[in-house]
PDB file of N, CA and C in Angstrom:
ATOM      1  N   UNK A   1       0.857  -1.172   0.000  1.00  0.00           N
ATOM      2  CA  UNK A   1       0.000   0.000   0.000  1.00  0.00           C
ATOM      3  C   UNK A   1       0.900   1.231   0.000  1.00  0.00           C
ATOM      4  N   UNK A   2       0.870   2.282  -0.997  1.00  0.00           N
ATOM      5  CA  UNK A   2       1.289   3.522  -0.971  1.00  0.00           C
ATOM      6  C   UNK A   2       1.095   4.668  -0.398  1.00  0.00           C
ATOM      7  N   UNK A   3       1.251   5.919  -0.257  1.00  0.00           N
ATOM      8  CA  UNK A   3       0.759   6.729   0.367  1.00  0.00           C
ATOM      9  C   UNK A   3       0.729   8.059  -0.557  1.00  0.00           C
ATOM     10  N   UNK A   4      -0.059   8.938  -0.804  1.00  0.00           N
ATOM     11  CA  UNK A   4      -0.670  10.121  -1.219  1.00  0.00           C
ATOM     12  C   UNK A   4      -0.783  10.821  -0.474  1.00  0.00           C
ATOM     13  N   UNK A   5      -0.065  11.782  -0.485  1.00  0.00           N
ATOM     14  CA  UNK A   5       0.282  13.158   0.945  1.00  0.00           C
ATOM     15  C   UNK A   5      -0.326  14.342  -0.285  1.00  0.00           C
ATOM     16  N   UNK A   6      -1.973  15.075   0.447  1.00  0.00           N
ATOM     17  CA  UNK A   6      -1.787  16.476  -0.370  1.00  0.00           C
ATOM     18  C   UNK A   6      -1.893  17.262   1.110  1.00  0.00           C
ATOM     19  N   UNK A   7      -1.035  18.383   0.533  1.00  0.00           N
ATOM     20  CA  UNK A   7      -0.884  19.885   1.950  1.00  0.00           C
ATOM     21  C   UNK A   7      -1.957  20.725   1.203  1.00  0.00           C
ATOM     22  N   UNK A   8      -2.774  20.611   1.816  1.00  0.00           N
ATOM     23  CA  UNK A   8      -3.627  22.000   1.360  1.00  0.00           C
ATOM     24  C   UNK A   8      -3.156  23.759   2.715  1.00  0.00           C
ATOM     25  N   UNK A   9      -2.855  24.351   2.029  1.00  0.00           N
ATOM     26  CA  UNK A   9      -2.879  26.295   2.199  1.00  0.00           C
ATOM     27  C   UNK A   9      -3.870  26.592   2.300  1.00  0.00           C
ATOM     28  N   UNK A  10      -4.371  26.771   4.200  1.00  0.00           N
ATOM     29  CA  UNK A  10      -5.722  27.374   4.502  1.00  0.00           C
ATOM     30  C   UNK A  10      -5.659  28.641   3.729  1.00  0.00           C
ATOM     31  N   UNK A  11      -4.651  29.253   3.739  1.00  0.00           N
ATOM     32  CA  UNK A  11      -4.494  30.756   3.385  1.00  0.00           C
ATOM     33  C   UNK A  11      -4.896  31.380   1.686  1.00  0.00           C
ATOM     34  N   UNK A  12      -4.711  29.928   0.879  1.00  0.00           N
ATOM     35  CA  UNK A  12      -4.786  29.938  -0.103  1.00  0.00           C
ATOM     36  C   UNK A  12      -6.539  29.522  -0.824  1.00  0.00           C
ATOM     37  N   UNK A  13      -7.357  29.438   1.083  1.00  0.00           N
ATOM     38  CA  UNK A  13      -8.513  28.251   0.158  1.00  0.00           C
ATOM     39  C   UNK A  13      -9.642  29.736   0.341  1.00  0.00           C
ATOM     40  N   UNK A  14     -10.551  29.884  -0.346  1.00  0.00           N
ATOM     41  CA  UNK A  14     -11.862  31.084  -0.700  1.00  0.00           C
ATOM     42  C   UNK A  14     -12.849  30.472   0.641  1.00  0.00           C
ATOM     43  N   UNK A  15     -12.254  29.040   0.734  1.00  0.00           N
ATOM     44  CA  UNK A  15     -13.527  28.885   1.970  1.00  0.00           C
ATOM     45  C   UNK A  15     -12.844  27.680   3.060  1.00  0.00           C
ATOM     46  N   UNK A  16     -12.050  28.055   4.093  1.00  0.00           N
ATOM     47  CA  UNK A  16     -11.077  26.956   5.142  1.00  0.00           C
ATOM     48  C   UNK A  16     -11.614  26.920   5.760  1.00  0.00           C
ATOM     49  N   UNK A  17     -12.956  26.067   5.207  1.00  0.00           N
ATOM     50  CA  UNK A  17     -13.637  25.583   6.533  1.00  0.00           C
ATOM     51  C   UNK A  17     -13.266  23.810   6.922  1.00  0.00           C
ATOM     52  N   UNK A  18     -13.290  23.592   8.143  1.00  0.00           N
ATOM     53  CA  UNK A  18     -12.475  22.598   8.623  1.00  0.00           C
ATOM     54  C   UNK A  18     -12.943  21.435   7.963  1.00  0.00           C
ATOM     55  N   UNK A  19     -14.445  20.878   7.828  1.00  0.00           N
ATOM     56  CA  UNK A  19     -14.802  20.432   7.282  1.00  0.00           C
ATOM     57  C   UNK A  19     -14.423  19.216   6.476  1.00  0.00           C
ATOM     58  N   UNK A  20     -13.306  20.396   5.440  1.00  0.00           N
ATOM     59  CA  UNK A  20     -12.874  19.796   4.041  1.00  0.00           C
ATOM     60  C   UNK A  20     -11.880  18.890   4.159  1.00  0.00           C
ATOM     61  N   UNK A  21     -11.360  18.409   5.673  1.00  0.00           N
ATOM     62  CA  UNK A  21     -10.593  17.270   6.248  1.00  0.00           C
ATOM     63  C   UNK A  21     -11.131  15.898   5.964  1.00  0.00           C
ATOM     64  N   UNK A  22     -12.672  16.111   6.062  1.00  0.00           N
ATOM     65  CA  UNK A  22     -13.617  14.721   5.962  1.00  0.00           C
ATOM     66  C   UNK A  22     -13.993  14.691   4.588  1.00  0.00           C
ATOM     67  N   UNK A  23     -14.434  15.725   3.845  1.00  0.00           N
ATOM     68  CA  UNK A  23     -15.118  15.870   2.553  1.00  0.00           C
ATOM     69  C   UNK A  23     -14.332  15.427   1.302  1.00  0.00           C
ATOM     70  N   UNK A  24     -12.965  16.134   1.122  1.00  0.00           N
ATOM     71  CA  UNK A  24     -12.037  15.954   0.188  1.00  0.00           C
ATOM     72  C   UNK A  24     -12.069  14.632   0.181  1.00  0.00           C
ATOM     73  N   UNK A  25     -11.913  13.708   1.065  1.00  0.00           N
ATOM     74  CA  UNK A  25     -10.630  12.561   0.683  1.00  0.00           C
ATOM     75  C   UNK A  25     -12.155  11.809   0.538  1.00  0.00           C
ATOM     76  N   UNK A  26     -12.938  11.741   0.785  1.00  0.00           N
ATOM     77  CA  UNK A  26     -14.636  10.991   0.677  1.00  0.00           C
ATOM     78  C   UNK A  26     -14.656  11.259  -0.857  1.00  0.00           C
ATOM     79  N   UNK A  27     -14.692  12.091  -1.807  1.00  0.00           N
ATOM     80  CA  UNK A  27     -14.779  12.570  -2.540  1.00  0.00           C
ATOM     81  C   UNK A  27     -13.730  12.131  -3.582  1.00  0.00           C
ATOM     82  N   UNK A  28     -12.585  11.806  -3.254  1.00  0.00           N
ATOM     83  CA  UNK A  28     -11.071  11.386  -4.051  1.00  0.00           C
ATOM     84  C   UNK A  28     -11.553  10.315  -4.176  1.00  0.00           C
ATOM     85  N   UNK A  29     -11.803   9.466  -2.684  1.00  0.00           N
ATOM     86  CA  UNK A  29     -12.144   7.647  -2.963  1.00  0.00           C
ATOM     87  C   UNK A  29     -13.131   7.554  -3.677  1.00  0.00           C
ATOM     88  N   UNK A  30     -14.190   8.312  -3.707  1.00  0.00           N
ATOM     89  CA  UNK A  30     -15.609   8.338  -4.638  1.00  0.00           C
ATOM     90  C   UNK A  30     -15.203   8.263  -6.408  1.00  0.00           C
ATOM     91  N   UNK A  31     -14.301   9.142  -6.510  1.00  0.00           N
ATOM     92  CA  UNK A  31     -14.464   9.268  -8.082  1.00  0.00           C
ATOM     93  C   UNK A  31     -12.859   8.761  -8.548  1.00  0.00           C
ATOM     94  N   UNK A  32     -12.571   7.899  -7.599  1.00  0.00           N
ATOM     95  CA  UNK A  32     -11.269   6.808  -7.916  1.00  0.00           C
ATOM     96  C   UNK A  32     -11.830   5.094  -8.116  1.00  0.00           C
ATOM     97  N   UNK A  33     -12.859   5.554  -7.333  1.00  0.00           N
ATOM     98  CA  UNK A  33     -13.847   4.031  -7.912  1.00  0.00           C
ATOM     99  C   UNK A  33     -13.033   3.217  -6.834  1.00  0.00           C
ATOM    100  N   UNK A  34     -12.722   3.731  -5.763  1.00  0.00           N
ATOM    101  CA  UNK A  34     -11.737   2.675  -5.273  1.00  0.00           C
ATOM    102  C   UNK A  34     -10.258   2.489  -5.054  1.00  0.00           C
ATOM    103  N   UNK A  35      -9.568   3.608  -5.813  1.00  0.00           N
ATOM    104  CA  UNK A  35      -8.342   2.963  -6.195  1.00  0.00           C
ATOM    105  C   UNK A  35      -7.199   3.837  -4.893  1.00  0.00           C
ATOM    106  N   UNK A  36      -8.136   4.672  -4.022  1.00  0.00           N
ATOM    107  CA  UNK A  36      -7.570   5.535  -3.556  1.00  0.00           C
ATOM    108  C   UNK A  36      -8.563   5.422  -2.470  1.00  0.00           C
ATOM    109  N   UNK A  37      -8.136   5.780  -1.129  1.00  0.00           N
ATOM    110  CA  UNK A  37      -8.943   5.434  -0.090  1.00  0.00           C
ATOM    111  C   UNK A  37      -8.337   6.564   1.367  1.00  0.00           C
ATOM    112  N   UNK A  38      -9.236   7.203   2.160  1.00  0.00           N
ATOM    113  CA  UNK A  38      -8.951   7.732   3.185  1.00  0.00           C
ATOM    114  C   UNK A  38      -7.752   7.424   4.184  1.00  0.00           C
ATOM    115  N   UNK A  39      -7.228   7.464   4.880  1.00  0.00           N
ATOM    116  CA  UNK A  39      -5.914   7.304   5.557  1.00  0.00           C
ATOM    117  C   UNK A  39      -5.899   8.396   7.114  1.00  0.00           C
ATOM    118  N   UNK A  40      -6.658   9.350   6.912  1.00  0.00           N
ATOM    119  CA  UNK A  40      -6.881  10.428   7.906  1.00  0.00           C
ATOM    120  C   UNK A  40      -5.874  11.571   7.345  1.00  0.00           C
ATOM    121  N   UNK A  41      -5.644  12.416   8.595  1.00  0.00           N
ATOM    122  CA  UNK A  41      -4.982  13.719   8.217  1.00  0.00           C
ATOM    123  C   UNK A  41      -4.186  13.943   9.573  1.00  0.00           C
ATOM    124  N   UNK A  42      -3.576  15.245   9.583  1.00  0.00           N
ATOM    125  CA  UNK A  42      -3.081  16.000  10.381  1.00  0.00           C
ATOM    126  C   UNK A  42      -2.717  17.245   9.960  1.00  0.00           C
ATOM    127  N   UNK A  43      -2.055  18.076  10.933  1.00  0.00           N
ATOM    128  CA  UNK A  43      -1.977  20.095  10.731  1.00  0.00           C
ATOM    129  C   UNK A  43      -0.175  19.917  11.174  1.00  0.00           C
ATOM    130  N   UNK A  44       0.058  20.263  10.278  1.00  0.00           N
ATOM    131  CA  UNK A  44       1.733  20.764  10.007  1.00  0.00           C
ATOM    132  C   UNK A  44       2.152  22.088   9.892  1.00  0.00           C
ATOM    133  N   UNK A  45       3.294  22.289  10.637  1.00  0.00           N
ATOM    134  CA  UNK A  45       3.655  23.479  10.168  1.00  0.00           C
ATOM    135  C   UNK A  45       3.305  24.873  11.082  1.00  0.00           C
ATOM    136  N   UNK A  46       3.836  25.844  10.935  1.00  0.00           N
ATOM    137  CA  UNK A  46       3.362  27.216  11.437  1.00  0.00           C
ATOM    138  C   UNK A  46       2.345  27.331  11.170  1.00  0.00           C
ATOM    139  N   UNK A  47       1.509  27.402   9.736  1.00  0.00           N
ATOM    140  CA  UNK A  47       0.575  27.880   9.293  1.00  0.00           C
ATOM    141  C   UNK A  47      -0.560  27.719  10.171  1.00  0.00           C
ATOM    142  N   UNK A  48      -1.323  26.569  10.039  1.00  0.00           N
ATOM    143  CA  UNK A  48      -0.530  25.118   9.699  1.00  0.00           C
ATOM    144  C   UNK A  48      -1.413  24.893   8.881  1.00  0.00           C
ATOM    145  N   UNK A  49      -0.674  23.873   7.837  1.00  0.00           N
ATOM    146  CA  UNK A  49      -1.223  23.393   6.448  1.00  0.00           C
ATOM    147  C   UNK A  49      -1.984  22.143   7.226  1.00  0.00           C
ATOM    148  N   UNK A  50      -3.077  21.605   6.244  1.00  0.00           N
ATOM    149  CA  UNK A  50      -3.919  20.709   6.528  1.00  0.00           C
ATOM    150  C   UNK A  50      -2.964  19.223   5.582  1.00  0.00           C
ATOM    151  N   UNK A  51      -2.771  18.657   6.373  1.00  0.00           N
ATOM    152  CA  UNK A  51      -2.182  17.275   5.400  1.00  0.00           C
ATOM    153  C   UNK A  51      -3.003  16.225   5.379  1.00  0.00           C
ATOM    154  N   UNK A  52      -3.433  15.606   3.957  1.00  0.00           N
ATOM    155  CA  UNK A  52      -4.465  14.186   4.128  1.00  0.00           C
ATOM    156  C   UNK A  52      -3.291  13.241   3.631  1.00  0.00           C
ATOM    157  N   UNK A  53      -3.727  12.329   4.241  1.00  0.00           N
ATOM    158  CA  UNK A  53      -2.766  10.848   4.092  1.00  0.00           C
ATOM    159  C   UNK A  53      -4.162  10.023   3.261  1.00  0.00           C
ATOM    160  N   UNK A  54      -3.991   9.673   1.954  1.00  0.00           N
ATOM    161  CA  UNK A  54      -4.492   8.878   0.980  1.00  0.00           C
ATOM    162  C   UNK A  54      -3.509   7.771   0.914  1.00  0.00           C
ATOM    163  N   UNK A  55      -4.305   6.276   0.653  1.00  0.00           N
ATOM    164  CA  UNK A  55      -3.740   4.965   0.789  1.00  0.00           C
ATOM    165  C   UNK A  55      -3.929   4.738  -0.704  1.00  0.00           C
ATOM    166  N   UNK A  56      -3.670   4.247  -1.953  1.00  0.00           N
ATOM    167  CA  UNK A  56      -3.454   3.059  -2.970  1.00  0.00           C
ATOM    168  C   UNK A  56      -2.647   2.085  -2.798  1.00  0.00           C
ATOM    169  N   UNK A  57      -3.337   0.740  -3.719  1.00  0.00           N
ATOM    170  CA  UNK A  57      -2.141  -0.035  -4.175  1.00  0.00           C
ATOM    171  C   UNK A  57      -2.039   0.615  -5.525  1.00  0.00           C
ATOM    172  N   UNK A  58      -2.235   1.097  -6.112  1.00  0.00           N
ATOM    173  CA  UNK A  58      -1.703   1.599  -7.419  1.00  0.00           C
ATOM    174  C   UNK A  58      -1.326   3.088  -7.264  1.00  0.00           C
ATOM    175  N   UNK A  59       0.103   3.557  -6.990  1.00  0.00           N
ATOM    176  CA  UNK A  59       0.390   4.557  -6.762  1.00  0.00           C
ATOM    177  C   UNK A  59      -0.326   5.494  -8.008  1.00  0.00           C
ATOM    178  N   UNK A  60       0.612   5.151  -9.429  1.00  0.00           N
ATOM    179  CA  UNK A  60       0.619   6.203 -10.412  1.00  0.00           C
ATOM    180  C   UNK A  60      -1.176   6.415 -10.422  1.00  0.00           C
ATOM    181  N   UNK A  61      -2.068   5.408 -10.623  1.00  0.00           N
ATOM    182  CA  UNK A  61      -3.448   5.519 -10.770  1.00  0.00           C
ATOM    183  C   UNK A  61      -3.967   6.342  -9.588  1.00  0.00           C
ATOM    184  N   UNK A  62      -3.543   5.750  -8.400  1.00  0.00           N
ATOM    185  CA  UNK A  62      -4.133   6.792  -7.127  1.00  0.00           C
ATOM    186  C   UNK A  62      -3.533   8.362  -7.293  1.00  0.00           C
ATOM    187  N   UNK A  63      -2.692   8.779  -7.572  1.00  0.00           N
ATOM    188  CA  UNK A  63      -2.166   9.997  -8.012  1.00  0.00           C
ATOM    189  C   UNK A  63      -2.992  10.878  -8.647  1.00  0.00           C
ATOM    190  N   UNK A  64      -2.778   9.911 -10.079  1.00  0.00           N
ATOM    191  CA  UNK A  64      -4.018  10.650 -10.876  1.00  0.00           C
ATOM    192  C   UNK A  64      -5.394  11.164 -10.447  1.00  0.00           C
ATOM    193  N   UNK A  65      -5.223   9.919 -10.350  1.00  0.00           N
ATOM    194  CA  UNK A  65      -7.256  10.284  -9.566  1.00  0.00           C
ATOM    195  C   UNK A  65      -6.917  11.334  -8.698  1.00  0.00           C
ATOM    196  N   UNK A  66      -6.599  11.632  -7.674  1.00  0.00           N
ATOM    197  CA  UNK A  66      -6.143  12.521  -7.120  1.00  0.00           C
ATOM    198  C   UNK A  66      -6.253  14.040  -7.347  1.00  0.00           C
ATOM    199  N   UNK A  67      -5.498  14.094  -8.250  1.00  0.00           N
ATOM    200  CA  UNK A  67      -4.548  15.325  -9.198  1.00  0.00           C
ATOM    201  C   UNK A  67      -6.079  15.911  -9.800  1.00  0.00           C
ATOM    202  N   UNK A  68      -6.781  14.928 -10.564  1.00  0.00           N
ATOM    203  CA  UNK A  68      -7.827  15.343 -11.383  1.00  0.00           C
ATOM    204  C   UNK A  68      -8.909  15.469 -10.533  1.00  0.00           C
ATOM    205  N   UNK A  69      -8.908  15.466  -9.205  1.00  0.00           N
ATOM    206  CA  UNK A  69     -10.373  15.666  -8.363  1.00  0.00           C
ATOM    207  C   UNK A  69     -10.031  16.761  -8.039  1.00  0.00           C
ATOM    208  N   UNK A  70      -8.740  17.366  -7.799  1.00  0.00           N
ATOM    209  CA  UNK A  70      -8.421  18.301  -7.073  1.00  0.00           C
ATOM    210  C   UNK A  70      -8.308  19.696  -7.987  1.00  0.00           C
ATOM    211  N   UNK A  71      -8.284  19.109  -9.838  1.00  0.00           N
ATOM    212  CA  UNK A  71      -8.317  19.880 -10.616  1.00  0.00           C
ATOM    213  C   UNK A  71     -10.061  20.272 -10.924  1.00  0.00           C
ATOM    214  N   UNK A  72     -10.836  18.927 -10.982  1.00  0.00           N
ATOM    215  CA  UNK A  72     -11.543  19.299 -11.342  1.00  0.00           C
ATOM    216  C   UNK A  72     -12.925  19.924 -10.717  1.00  0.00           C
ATOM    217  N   UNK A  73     -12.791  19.225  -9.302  1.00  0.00           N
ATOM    218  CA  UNK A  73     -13.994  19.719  -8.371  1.00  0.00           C
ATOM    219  C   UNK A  73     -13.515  20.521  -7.445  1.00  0.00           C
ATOM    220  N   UNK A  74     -14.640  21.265  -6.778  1.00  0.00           N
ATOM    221  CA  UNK A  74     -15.199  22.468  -6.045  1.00  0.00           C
ATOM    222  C   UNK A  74     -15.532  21.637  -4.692  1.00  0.00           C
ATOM    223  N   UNK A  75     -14.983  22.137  -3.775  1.00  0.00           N
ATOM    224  CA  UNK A  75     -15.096  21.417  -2.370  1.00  0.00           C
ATOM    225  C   UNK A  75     -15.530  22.582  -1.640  1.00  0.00           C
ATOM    226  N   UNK A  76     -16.625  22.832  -0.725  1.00  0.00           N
ATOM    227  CA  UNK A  76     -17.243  23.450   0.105  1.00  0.00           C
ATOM    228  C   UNK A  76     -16.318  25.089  -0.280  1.00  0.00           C
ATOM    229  N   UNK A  77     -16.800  25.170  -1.663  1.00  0.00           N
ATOM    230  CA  UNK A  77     -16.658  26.171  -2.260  1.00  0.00           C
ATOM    231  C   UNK A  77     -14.599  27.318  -2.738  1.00  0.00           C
ATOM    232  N   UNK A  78     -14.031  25.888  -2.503  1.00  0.00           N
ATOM    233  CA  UNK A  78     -12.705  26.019  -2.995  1.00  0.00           C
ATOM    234  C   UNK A  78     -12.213  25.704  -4.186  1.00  0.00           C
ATOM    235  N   UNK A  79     -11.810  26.428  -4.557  1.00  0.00           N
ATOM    236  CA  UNK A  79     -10.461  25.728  -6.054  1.00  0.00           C
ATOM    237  C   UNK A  79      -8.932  25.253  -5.134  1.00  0.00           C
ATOM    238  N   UNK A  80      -9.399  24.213  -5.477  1.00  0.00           N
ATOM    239  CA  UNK A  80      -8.233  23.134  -4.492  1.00  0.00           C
ATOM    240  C   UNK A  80      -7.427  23.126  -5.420  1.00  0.00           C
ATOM    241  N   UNK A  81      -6.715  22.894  -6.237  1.00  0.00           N
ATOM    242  CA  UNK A  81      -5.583  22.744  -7.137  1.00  0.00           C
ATOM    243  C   UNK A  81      -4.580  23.934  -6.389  1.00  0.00           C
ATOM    244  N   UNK A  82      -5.292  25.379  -6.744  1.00  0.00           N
ATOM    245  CA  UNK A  82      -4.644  26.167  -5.775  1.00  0.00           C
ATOM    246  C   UNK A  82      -3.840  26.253  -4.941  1.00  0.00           C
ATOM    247  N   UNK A  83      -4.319  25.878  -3.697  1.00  0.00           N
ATOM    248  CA  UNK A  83      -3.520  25.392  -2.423  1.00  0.00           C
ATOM    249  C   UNK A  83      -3.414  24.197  -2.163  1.00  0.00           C
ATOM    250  N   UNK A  84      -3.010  23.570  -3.080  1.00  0.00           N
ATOM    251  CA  UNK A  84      -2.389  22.376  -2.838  1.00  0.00           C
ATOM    252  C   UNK A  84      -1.556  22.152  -3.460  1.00  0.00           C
ATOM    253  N   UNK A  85      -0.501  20.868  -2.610  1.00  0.00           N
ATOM    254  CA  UNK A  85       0.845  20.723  -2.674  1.00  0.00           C
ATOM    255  C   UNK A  85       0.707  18.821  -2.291  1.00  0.00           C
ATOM    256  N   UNK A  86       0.835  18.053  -3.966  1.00  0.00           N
ATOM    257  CA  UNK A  86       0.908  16.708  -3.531  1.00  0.00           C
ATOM    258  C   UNK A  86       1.921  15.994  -3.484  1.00  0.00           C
ATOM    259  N   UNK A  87       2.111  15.031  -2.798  1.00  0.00           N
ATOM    260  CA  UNK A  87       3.449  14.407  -2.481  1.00  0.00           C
ATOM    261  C   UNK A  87       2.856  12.910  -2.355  1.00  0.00           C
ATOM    262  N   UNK A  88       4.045  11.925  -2.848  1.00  0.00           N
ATOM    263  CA  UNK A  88       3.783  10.675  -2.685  1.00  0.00           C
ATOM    264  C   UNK A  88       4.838   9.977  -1.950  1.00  0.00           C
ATOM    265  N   UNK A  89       4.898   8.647  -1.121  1.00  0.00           N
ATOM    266  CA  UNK A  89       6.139   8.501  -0.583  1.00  0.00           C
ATOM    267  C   UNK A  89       7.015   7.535  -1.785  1.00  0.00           C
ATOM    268  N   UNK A  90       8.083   7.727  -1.996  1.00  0.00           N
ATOM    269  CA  UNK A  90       9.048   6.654  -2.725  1.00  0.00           C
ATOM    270  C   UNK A  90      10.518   6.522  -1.964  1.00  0.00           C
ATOM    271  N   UNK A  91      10.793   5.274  -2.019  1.00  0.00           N
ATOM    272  CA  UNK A  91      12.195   5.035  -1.021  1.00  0.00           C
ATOM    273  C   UNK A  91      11.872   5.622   0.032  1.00  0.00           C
ATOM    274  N   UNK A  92      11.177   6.020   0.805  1.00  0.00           N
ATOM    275  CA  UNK A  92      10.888   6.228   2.222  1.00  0.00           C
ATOM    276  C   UNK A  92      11.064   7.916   2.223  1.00  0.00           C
ATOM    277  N   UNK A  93      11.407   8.578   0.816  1.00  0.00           N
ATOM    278  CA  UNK A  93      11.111   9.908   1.264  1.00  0.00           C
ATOM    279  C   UNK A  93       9.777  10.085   0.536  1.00  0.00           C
ATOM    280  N   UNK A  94       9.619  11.364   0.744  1.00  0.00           N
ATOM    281  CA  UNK A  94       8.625  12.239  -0.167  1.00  0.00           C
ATOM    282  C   UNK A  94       8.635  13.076  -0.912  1.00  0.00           C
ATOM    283  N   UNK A  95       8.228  12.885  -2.307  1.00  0.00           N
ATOM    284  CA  UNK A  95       8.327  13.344  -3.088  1.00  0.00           C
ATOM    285  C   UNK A  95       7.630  14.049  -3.940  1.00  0.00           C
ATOM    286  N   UNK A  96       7.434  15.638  -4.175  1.00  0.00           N
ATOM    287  CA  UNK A  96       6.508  16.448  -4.693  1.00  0.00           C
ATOM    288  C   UNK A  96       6.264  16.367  -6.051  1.00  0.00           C
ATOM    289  N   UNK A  97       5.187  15.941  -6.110  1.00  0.00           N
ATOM    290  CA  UNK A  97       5.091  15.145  -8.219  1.00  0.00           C
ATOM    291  C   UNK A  97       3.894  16.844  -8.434  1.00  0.00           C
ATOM    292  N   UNK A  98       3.139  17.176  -7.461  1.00  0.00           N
ATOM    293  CA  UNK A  98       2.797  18.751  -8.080  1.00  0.00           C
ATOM    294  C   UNK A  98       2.384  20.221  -6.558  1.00  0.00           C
ATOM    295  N   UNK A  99       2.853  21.016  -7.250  1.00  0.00           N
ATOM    296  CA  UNK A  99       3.545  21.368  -8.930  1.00  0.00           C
ATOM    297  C   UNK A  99       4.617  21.129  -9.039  1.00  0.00           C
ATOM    298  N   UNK A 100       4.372  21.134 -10.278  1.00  0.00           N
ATOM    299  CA  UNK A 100       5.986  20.676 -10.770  1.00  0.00           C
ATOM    300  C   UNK A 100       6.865  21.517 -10.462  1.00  0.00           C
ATOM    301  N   UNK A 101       6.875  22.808  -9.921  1.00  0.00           N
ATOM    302  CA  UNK A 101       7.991  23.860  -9.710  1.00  0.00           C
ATOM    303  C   UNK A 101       7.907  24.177  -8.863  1.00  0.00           C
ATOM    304  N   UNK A 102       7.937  23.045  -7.093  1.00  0.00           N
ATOM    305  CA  UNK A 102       7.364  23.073  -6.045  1.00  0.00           C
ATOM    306  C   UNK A 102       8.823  23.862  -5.232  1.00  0.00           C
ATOM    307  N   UNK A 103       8.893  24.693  -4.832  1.00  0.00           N
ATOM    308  CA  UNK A 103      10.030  24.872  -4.089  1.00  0.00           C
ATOM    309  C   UNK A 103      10.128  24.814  -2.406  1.00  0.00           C
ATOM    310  N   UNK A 104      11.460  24.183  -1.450  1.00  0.00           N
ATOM    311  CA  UNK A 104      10.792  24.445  -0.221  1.00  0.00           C
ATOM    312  C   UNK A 104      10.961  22.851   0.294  1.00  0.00           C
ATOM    313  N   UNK A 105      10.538  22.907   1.574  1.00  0.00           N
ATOM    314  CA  UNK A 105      10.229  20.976   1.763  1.00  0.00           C
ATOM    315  C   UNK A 105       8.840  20.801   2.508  1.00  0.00           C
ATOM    316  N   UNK A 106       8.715  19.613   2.509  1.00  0.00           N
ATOM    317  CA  UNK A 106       7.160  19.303   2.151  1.00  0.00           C
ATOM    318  C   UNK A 106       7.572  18.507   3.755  1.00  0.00           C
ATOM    319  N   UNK A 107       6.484  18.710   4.383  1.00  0.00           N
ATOM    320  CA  UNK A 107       6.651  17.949   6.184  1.00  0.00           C
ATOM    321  C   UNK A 107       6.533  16.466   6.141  1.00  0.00           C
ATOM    322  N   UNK A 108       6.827  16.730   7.134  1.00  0.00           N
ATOM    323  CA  UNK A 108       7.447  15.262   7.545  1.00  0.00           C
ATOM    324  C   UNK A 108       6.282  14.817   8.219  1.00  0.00           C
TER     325      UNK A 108
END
């Protein structure tokens, strides 16, 4: 089983309501058909950024799905692509696949 790390930027969301801890990742597993599944979350950081922990066995597929929920839907009235920052684990680190011109390090 893999892991799918997205940081969402309260600062960055039109609507940070807490909420979107439970909603998002309900919503990822929904229109992954499966392939991607809840894991829980936690708050990192000064800010602090909201982190969800997403489970696949199919990394690259759970990614996607991912990437494209976050591109394409509206969560309790956010454009999530925005403030978000996804990371997957490989060799035991983590690694920022978007955006691609992510600068900075991504929590631990």
């Amino acid at each position: 089983m893999s892991t799918i790390f997205v940081r969402l930027d309260p600062r960055k969301l039109q609507n940070p309501d807490l909420d979107i801890r439970y909603v998002l990742p309900e919503l990822i597993a929904e229109k992954s058909c499966g392939v991607v599944s809840d894991d829980g979350y936690d708050y990192v950081g000064e800010i602090p950024y909201l982190l969800l922990f997403l489970n696949s066995e199919d990394m690259d597929k759970g990614m996607l799905c991912a990437l494209d929920t976050l591109k394409r839907e509206s969560v309790l009235g956010n454009d999530l692509l925005q403030a978000a920052v996804v990371a997957v684990e490989r060799d035991g680190q983590k690694v920022v696949v978007y955006p691609k011109n992510f600068q900075g390090s991504f929590p631990s």
